[in-house]
PDB file of N, CA and C in Angstrom:
ATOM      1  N   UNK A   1       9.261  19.782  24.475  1.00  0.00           N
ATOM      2  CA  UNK A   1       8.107  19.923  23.595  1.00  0.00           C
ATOM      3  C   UNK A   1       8.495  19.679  22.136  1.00  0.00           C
ATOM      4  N   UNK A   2       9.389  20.175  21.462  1.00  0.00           N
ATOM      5  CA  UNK A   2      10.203  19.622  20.176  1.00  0.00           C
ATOM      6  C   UNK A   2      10.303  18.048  19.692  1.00  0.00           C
ATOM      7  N   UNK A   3      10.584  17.993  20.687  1.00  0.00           N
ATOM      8  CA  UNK A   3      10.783  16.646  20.370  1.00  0.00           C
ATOM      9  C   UNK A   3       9.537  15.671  20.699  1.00  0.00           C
ATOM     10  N   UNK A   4       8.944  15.705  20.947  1.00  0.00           N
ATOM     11  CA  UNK A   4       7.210  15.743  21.401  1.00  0.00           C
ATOM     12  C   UNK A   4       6.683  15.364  20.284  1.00  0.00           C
ATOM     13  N   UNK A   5       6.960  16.930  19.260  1.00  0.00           N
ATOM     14  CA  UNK A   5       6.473  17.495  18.100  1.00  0.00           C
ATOM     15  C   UNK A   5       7.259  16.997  16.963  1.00  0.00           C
ATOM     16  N   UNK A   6       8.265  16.257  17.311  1.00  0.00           N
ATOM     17  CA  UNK A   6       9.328  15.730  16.199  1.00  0.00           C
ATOM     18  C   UNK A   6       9.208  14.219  15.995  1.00  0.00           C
ATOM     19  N   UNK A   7       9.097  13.450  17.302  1.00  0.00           N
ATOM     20  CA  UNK A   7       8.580  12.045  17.040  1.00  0.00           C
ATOM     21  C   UNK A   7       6.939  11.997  16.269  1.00  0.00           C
ATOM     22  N   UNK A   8       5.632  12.660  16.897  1.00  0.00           N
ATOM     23  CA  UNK A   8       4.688  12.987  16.194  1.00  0.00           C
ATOM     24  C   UNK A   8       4.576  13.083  14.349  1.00  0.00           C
ATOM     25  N   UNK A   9       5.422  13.589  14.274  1.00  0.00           N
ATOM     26  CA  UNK A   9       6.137  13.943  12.642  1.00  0.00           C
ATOM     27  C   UNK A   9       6.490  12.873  12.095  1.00  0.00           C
ATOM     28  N   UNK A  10       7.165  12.008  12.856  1.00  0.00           N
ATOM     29  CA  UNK A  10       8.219  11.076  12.236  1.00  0.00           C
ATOM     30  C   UNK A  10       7.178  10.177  11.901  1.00  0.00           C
ATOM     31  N   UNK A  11       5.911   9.442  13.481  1.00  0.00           N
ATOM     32  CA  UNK A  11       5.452   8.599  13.036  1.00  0.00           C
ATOM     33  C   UNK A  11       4.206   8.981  12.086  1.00  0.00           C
ATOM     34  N   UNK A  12       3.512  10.184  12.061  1.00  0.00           N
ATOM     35  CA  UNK A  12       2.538  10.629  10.807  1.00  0.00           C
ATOM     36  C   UNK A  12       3.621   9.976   9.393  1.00  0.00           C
ATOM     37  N   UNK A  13       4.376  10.101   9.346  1.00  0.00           N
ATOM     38  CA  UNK A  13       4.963  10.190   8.453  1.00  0.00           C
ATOM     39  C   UNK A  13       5.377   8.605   7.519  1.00  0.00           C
ATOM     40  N   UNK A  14       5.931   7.702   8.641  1.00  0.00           N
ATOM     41  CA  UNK A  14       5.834   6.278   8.076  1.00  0.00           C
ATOM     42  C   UNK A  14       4.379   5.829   8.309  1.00  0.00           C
ATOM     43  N   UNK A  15       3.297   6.538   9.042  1.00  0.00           N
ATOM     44  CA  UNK A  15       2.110   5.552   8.832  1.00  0.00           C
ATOM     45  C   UNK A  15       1.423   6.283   7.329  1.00  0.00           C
ATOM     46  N   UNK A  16       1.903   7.253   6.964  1.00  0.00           N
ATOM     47  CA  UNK A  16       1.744   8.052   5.703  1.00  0.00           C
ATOM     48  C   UNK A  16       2.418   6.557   4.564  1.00  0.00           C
ATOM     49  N   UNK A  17       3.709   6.600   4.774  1.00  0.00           N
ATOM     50  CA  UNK A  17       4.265   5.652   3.667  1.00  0.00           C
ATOM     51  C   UNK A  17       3.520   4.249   3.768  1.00  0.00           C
ATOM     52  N   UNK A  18       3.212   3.782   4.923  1.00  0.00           N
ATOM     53  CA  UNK A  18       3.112   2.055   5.013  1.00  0.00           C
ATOM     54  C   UNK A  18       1.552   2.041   4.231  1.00  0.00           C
ATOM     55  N   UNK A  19       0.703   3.139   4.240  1.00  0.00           N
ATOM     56  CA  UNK A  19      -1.031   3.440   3.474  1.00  0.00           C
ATOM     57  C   UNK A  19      -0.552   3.338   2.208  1.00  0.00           C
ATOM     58  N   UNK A  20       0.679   3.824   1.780  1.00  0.00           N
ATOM     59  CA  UNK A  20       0.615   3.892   0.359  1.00  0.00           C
ATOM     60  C   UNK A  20       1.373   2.667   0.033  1.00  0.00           C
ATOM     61  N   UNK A  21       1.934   2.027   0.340  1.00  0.00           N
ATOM     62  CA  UNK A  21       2.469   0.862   0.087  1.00  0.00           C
ATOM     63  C   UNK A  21       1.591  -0.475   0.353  1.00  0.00           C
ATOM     64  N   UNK A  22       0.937  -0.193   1.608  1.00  0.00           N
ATOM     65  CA  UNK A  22      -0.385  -1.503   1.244  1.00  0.00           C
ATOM     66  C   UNK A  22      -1.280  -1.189  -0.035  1.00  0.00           C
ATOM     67  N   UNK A  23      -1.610   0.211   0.261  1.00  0.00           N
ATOM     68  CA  UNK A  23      -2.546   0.308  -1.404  1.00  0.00           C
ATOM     69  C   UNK A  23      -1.841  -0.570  -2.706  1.00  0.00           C
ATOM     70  N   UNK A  24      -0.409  -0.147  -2.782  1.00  0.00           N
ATOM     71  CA  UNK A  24       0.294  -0.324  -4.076  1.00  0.00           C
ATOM     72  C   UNK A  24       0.507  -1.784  -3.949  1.00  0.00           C
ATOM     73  N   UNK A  25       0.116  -2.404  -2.661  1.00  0.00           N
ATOM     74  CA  UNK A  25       0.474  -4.013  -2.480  1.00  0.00           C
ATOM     75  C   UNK A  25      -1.168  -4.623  -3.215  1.00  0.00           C
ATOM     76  N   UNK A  26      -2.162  -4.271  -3.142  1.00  0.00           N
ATOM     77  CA  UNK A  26      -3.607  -4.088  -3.322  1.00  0.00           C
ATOM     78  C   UNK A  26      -4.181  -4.201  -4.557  1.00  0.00           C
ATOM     79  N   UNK A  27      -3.251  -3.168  -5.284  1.00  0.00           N
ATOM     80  CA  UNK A  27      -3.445  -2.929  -6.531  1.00  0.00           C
ATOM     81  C   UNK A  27      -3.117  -4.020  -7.466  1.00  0.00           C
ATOM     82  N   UNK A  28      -1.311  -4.525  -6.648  1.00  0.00           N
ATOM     83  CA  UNK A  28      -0.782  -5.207  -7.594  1.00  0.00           C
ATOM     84  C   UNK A  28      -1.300  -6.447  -7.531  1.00  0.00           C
ATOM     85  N   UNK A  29      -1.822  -7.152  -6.454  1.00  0.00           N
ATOM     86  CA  UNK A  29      -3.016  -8.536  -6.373  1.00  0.00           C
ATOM     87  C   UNK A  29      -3.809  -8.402  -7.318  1.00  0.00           C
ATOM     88  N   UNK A  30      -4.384  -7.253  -7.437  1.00  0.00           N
ATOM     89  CA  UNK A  30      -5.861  -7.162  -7.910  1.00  0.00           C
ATOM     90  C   UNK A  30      -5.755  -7.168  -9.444  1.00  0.00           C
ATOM     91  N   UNK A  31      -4.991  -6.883 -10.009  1.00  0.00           N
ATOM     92  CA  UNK A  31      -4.076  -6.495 -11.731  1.00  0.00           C
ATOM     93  C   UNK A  31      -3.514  -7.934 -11.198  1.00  0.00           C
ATOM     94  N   UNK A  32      -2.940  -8.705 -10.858  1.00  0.00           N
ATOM     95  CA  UNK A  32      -2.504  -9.957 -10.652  1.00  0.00           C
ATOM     96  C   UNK A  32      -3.933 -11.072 -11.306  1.00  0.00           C
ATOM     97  N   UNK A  33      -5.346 -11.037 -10.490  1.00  0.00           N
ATOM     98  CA  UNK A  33      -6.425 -11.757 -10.034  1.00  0.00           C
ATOM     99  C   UNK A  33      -6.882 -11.141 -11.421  1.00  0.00           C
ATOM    100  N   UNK A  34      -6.750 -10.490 -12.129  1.00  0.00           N
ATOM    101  CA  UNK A  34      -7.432 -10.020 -13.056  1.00  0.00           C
ATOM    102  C   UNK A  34      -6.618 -10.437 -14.461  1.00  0.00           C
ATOM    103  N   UNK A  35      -5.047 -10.986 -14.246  1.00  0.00           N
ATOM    104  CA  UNK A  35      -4.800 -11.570 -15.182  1.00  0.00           C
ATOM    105  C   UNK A  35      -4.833 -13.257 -15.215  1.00  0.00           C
ATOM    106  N   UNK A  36      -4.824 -13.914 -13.942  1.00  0.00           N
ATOM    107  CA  UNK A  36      -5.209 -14.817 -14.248  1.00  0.00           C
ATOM    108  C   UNK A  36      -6.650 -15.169 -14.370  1.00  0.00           C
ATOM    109  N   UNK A  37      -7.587 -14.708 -13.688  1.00  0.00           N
ATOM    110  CA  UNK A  37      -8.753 -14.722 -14.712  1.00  0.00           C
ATOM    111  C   UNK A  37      -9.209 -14.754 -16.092  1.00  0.00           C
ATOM    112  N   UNK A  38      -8.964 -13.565 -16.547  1.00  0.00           N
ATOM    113  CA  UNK A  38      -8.761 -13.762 -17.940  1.00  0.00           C
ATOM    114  C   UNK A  38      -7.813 -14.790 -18.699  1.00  0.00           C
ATOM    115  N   UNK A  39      -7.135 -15.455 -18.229  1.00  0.00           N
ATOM    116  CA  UNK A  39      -6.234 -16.870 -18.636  1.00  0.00           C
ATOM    117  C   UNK A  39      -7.404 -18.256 -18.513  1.00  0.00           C
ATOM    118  N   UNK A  40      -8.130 -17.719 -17.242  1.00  0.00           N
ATOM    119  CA  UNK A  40      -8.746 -18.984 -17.271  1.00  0.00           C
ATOM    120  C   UNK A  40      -9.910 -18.725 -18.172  1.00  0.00           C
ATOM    121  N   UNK A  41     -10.617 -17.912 -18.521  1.00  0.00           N
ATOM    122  CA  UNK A  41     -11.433 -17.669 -19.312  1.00  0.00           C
ATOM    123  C   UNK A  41     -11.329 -18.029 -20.859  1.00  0.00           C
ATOM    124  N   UNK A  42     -10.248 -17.879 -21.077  1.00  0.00           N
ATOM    125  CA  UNK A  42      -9.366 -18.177 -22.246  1.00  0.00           C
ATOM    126  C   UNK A  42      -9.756 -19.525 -22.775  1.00  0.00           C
ATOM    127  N   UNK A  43      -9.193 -20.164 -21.579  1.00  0.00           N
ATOM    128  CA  UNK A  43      -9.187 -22.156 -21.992  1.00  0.00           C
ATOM    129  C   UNK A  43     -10.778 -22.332 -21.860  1.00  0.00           C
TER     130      UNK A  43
END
């Protein structure tokens, strides 16, 4: 049962990290798309 309760843990745990790392992948496109926009707006 421990160990049941210990793999359970492990994978909550990287599907915890991989949410915050697509977000932070998300963000950085979007702050990306938002500076070249404003570049093209520019010309």
């Amino acid at each position: 049962m421990k160990k049941i309760a210990l793999v359970l843990l492990m994978l909550s745990l990287v599907g915890l990290t991989a949410c915050n790392t697509l977000k932070g992948v998300g963000q950085d496109l979007q702050k990306a798309g938002e500076k070249i926009e404003d570049a093209a707006k520019k010309k």
